[in-house]
PDB file of N, CA and C in Angstrom:
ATOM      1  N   UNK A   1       0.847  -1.182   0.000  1.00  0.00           N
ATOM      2  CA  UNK A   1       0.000   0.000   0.000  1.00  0.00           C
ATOM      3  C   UNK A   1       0.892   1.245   0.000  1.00  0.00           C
ATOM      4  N   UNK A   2       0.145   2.310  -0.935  1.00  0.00           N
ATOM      5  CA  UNK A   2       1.632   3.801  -0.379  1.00  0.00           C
ATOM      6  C   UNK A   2       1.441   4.108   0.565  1.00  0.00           C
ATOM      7  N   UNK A   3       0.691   4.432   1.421  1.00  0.00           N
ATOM      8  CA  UNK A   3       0.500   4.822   2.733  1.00  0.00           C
ATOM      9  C   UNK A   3       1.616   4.082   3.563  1.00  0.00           C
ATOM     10  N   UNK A   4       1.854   2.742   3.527  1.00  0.00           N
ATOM     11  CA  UNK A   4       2.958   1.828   3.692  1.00  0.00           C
ATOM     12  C   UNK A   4       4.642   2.533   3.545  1.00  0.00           C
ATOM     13  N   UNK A   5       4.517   2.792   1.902  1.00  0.00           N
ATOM     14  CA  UNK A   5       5.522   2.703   1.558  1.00  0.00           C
ATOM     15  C   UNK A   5       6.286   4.266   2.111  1.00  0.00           C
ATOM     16  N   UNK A   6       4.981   5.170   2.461  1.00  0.00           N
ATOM     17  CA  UNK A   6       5.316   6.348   2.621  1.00  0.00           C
ATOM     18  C   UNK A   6       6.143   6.915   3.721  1.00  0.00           C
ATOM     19  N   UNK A   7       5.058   6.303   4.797  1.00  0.00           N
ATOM     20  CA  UNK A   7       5.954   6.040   6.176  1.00  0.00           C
ATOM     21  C   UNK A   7       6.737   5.252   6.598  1.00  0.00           C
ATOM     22  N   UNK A   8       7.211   4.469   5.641  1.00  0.00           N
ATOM     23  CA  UNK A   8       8.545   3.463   5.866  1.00  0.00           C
ATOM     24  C   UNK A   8       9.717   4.848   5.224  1.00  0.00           C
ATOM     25  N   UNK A   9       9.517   5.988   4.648  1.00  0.00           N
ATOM     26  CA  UNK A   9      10.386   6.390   3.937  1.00  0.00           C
ATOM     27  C   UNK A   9      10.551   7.358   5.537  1.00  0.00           C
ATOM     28  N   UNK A  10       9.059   7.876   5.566  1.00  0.00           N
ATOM     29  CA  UNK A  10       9.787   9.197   6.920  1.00  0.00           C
ATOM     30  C   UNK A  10      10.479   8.019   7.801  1.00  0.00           C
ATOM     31  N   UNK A  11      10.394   7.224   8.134  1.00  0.00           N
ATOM     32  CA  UNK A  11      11.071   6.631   9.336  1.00  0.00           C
ATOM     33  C   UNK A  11      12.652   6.783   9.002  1.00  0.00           C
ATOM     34  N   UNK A  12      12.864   6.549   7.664  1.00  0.00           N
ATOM     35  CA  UNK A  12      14.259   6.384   7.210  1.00  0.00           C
ATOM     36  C   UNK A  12      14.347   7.782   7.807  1.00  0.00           C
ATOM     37  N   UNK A  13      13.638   8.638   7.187  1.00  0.00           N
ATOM     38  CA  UNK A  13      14.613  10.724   7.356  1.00  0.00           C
ATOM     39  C   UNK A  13      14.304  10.379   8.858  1.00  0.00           C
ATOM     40  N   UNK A  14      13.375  10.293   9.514  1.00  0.00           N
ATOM     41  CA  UNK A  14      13.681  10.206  11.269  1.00  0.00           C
ATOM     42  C   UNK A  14      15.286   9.504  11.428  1.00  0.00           C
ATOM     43  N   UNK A  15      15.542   8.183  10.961  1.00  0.00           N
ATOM     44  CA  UNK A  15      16.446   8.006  11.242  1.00  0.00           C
ATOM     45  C   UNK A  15      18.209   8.784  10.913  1.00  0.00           C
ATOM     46  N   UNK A  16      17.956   9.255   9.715  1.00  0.00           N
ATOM     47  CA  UNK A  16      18.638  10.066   8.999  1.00  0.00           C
ATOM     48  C   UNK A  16      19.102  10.982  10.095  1.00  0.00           C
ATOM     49  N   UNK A  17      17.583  11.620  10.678  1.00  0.00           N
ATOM     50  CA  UNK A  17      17.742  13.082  11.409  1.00  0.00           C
ATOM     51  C   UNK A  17      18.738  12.579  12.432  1.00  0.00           C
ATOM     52  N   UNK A  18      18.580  11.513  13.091  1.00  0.00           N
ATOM     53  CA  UNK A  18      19.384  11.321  14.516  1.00  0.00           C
ATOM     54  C   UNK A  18      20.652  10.810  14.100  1.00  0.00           C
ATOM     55  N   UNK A  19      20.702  10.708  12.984  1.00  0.00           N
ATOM     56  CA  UNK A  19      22.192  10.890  12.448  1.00  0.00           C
ATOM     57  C   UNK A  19      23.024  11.706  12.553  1.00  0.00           C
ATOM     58  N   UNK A  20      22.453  12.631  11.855  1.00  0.00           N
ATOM     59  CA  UNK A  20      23.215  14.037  11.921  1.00  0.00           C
ATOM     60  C   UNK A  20      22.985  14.396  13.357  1.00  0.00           C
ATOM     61  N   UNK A  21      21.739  14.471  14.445  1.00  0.00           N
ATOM     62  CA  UNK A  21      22.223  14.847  15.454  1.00  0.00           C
ATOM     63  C   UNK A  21      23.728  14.164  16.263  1.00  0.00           C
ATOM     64  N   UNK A  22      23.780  13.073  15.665  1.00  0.00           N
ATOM     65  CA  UNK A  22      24.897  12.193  16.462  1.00  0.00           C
ATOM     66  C   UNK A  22      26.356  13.035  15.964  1.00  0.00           C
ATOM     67  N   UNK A  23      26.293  13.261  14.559  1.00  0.00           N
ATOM     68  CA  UNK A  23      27.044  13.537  13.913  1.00  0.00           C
ATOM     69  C   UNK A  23      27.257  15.291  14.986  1.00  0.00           C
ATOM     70  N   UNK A  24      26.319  16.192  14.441  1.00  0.00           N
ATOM     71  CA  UNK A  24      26.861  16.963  15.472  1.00  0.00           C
ATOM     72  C   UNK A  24      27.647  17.480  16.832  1.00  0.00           C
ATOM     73  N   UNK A  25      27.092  16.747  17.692  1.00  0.00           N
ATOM     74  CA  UNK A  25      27.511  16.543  18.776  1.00  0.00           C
ATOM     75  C   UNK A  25      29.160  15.695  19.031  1.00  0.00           C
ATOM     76  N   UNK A  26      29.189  15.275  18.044  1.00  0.00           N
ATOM     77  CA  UNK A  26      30.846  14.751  17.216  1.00  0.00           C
ATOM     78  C   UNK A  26      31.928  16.175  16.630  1.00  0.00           C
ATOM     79  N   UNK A  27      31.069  17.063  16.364  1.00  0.00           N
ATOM     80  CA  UNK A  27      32.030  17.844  15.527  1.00  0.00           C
ATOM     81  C   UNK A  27      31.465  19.187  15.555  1.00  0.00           C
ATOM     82  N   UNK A  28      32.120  20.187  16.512  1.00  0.00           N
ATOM     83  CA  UNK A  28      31.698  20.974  17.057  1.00  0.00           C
ATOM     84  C   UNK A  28      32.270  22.216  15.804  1.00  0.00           C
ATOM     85  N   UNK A  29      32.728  22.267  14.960  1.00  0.00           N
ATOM     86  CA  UNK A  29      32.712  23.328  14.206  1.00  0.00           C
ATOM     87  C   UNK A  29      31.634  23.154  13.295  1.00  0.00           C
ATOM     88  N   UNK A  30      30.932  22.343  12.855  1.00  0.00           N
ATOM     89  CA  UNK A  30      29.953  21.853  12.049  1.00  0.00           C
ATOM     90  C   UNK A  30      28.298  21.698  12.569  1.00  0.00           C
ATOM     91  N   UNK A  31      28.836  21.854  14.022  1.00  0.00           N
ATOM     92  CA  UNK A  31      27.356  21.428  15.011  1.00  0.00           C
ATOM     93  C   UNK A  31      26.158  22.393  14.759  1.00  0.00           C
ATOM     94  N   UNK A  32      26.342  22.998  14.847  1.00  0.00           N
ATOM     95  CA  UNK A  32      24.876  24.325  14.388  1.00  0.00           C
ATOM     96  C   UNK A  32      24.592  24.025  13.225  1.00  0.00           C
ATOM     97  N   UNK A  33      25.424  24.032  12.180  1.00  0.00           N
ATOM     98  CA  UNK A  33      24.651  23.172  10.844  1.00  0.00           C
ATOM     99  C   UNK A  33      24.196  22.219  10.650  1.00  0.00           C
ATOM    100  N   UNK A  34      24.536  20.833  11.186  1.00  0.00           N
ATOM    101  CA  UNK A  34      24.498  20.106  11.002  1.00  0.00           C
ATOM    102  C   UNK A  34      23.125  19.777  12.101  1.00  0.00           C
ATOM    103  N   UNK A  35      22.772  20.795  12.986  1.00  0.00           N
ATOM    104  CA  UNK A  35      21.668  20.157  13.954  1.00  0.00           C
ATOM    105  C   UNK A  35      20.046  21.167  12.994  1.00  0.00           C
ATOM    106  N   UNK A  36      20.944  22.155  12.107  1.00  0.00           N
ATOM    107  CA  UNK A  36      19.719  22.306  11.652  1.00  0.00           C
ATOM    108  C   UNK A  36      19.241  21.932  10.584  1.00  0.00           C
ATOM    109  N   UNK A  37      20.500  21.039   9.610  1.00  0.00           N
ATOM    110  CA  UNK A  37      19.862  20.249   8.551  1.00  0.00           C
ATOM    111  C   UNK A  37      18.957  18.848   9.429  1.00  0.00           C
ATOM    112  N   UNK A  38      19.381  18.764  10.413  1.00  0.00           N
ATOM    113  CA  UNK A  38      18.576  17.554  11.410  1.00  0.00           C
ATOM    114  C   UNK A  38      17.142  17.958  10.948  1.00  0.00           C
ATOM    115  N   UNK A  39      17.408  19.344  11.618  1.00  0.00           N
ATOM    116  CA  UNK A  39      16.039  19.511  11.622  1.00  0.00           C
ATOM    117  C   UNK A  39      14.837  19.633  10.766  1.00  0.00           C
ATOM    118  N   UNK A  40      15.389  19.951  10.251  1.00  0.00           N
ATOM    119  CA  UNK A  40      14.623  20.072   8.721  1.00  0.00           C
ATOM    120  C   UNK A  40      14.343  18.710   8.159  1.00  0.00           C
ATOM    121  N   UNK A  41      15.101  18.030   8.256  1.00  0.00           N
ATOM    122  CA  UNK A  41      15.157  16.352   7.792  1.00  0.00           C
ATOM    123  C   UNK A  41      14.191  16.221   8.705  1.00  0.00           C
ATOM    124  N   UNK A  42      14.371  15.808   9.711  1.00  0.00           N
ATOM    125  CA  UNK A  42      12.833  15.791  11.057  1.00  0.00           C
ATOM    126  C   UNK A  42      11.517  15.949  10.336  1.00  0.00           C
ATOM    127  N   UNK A  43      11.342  17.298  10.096  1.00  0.00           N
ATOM    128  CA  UNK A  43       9.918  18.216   9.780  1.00  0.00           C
ATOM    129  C   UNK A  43      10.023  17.532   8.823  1.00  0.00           C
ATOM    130  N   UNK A  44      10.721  17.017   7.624  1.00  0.00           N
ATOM    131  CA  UNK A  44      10.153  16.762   6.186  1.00  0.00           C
ATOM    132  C   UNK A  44       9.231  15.686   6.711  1.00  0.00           C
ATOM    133  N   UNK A  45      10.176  14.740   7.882  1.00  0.00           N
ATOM    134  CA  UNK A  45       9.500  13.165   7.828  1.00  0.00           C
ATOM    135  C   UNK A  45       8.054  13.199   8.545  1.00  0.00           C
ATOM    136  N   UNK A  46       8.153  14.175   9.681  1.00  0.00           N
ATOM    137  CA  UNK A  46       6.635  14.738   9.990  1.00  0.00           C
ATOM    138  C   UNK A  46       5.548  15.076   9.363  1.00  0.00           C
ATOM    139  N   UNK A  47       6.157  15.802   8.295  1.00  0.00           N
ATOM    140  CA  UNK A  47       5.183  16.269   7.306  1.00  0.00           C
ATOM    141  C   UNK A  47       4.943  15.423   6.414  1.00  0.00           C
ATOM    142  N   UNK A  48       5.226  14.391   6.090  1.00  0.00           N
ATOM    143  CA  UNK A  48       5.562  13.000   4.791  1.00  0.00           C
ATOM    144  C   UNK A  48       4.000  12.160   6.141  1.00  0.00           C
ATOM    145  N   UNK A  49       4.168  11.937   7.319  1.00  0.00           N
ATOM    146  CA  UNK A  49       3.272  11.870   8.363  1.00  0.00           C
ATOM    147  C   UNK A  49       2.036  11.857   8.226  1.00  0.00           C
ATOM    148  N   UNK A  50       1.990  13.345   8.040  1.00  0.00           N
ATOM    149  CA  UNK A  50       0.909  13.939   9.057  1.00  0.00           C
ATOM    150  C   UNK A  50       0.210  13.985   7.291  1.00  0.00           C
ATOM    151  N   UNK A  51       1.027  14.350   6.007  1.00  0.00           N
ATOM    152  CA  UNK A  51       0.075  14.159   4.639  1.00  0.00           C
ATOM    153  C   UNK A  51      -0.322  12.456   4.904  1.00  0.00           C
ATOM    154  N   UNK A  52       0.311  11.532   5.001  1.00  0.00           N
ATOM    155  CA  UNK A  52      -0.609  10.476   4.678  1.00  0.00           C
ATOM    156  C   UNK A  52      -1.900  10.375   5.754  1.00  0.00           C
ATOM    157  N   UNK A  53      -1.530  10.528   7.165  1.00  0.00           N
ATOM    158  CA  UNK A  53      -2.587  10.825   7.804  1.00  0.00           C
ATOM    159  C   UNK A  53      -3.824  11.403   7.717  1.00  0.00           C
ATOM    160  N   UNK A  54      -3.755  12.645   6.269  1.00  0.00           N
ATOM    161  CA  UNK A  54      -4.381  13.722   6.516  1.00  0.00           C
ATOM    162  C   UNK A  54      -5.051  13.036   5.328  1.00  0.00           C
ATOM    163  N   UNK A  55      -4.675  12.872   4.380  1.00  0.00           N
ATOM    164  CA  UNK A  55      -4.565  12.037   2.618  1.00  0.00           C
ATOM    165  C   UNK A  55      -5.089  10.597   2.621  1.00  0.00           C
ATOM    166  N   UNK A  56      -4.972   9.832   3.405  1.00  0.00           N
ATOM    167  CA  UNK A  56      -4.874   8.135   3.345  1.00  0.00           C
ATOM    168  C   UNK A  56      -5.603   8.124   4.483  1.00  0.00           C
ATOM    169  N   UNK A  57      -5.780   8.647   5.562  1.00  0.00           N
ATOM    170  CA  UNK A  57      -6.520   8.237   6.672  1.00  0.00           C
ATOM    171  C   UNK A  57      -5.734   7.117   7.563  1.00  0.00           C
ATOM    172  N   UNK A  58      -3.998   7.172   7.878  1.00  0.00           N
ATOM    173  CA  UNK A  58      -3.730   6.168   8.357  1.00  0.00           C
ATOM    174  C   UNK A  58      -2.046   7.113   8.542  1.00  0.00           C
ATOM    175  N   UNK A  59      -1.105   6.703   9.791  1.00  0.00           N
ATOM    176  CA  UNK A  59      -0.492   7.133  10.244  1.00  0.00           C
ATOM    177  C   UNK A  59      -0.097   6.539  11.335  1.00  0.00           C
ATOM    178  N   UNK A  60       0.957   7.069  12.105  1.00  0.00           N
ATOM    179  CA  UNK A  60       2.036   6.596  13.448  1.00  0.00           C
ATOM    180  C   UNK A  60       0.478   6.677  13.881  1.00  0.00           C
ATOM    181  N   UNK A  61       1.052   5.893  15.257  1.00  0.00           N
ATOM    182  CA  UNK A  61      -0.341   6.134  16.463  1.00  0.00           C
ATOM    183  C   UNK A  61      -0.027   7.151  17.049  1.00  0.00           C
ATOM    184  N   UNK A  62       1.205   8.184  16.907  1.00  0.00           N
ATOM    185  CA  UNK A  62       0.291   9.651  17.433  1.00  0.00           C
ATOM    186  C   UNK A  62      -0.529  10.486  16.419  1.00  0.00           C
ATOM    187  N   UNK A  63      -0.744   9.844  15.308  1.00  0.00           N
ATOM    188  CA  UNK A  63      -1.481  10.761  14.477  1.00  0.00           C
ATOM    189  C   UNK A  63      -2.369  10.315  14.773  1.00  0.00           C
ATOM    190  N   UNK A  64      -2.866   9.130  14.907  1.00  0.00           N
ATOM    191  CA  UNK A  64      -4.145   8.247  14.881  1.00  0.00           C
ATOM    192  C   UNK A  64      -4.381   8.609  16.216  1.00  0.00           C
ATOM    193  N   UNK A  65      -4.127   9.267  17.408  1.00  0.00           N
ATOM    194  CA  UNK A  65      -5.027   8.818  18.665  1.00  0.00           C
ATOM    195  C   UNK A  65      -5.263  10.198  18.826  1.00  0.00           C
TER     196      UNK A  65
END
């Protein structure tokens, strides 16, 4: 199903995001950048979320409850 395939992808950028946070906290001349490409990576996968939720009627169980 895409709804499936959709949120298997934000999970990847969630995981992505705590990458780069790891990565930051590693390399302190790079850290402010690198925590706000996090972030942004974050919000995309939220928003990849909260459209199938909103679109498909189906989502994480904090969208659903």
């Amino acid at each position: 199903m895409p709804a499936n395939e959709i949120l298997q992808e934000a999970k990847k950028l969630h995981k992505v995001s705590d990458s780069l946070d790891l990565l930051a906290e590693q390399h302190a001349p790079i850290a402010e950048a690198l925590s706000l490409l996090s972030g942004s990576v974050r919000n995309s996968a939220t928003l990849l979320e909260v459209l199938v939720a909103v679109k498909m009627g189906q989502g994480p169980e904090w969208v659903n409850s």
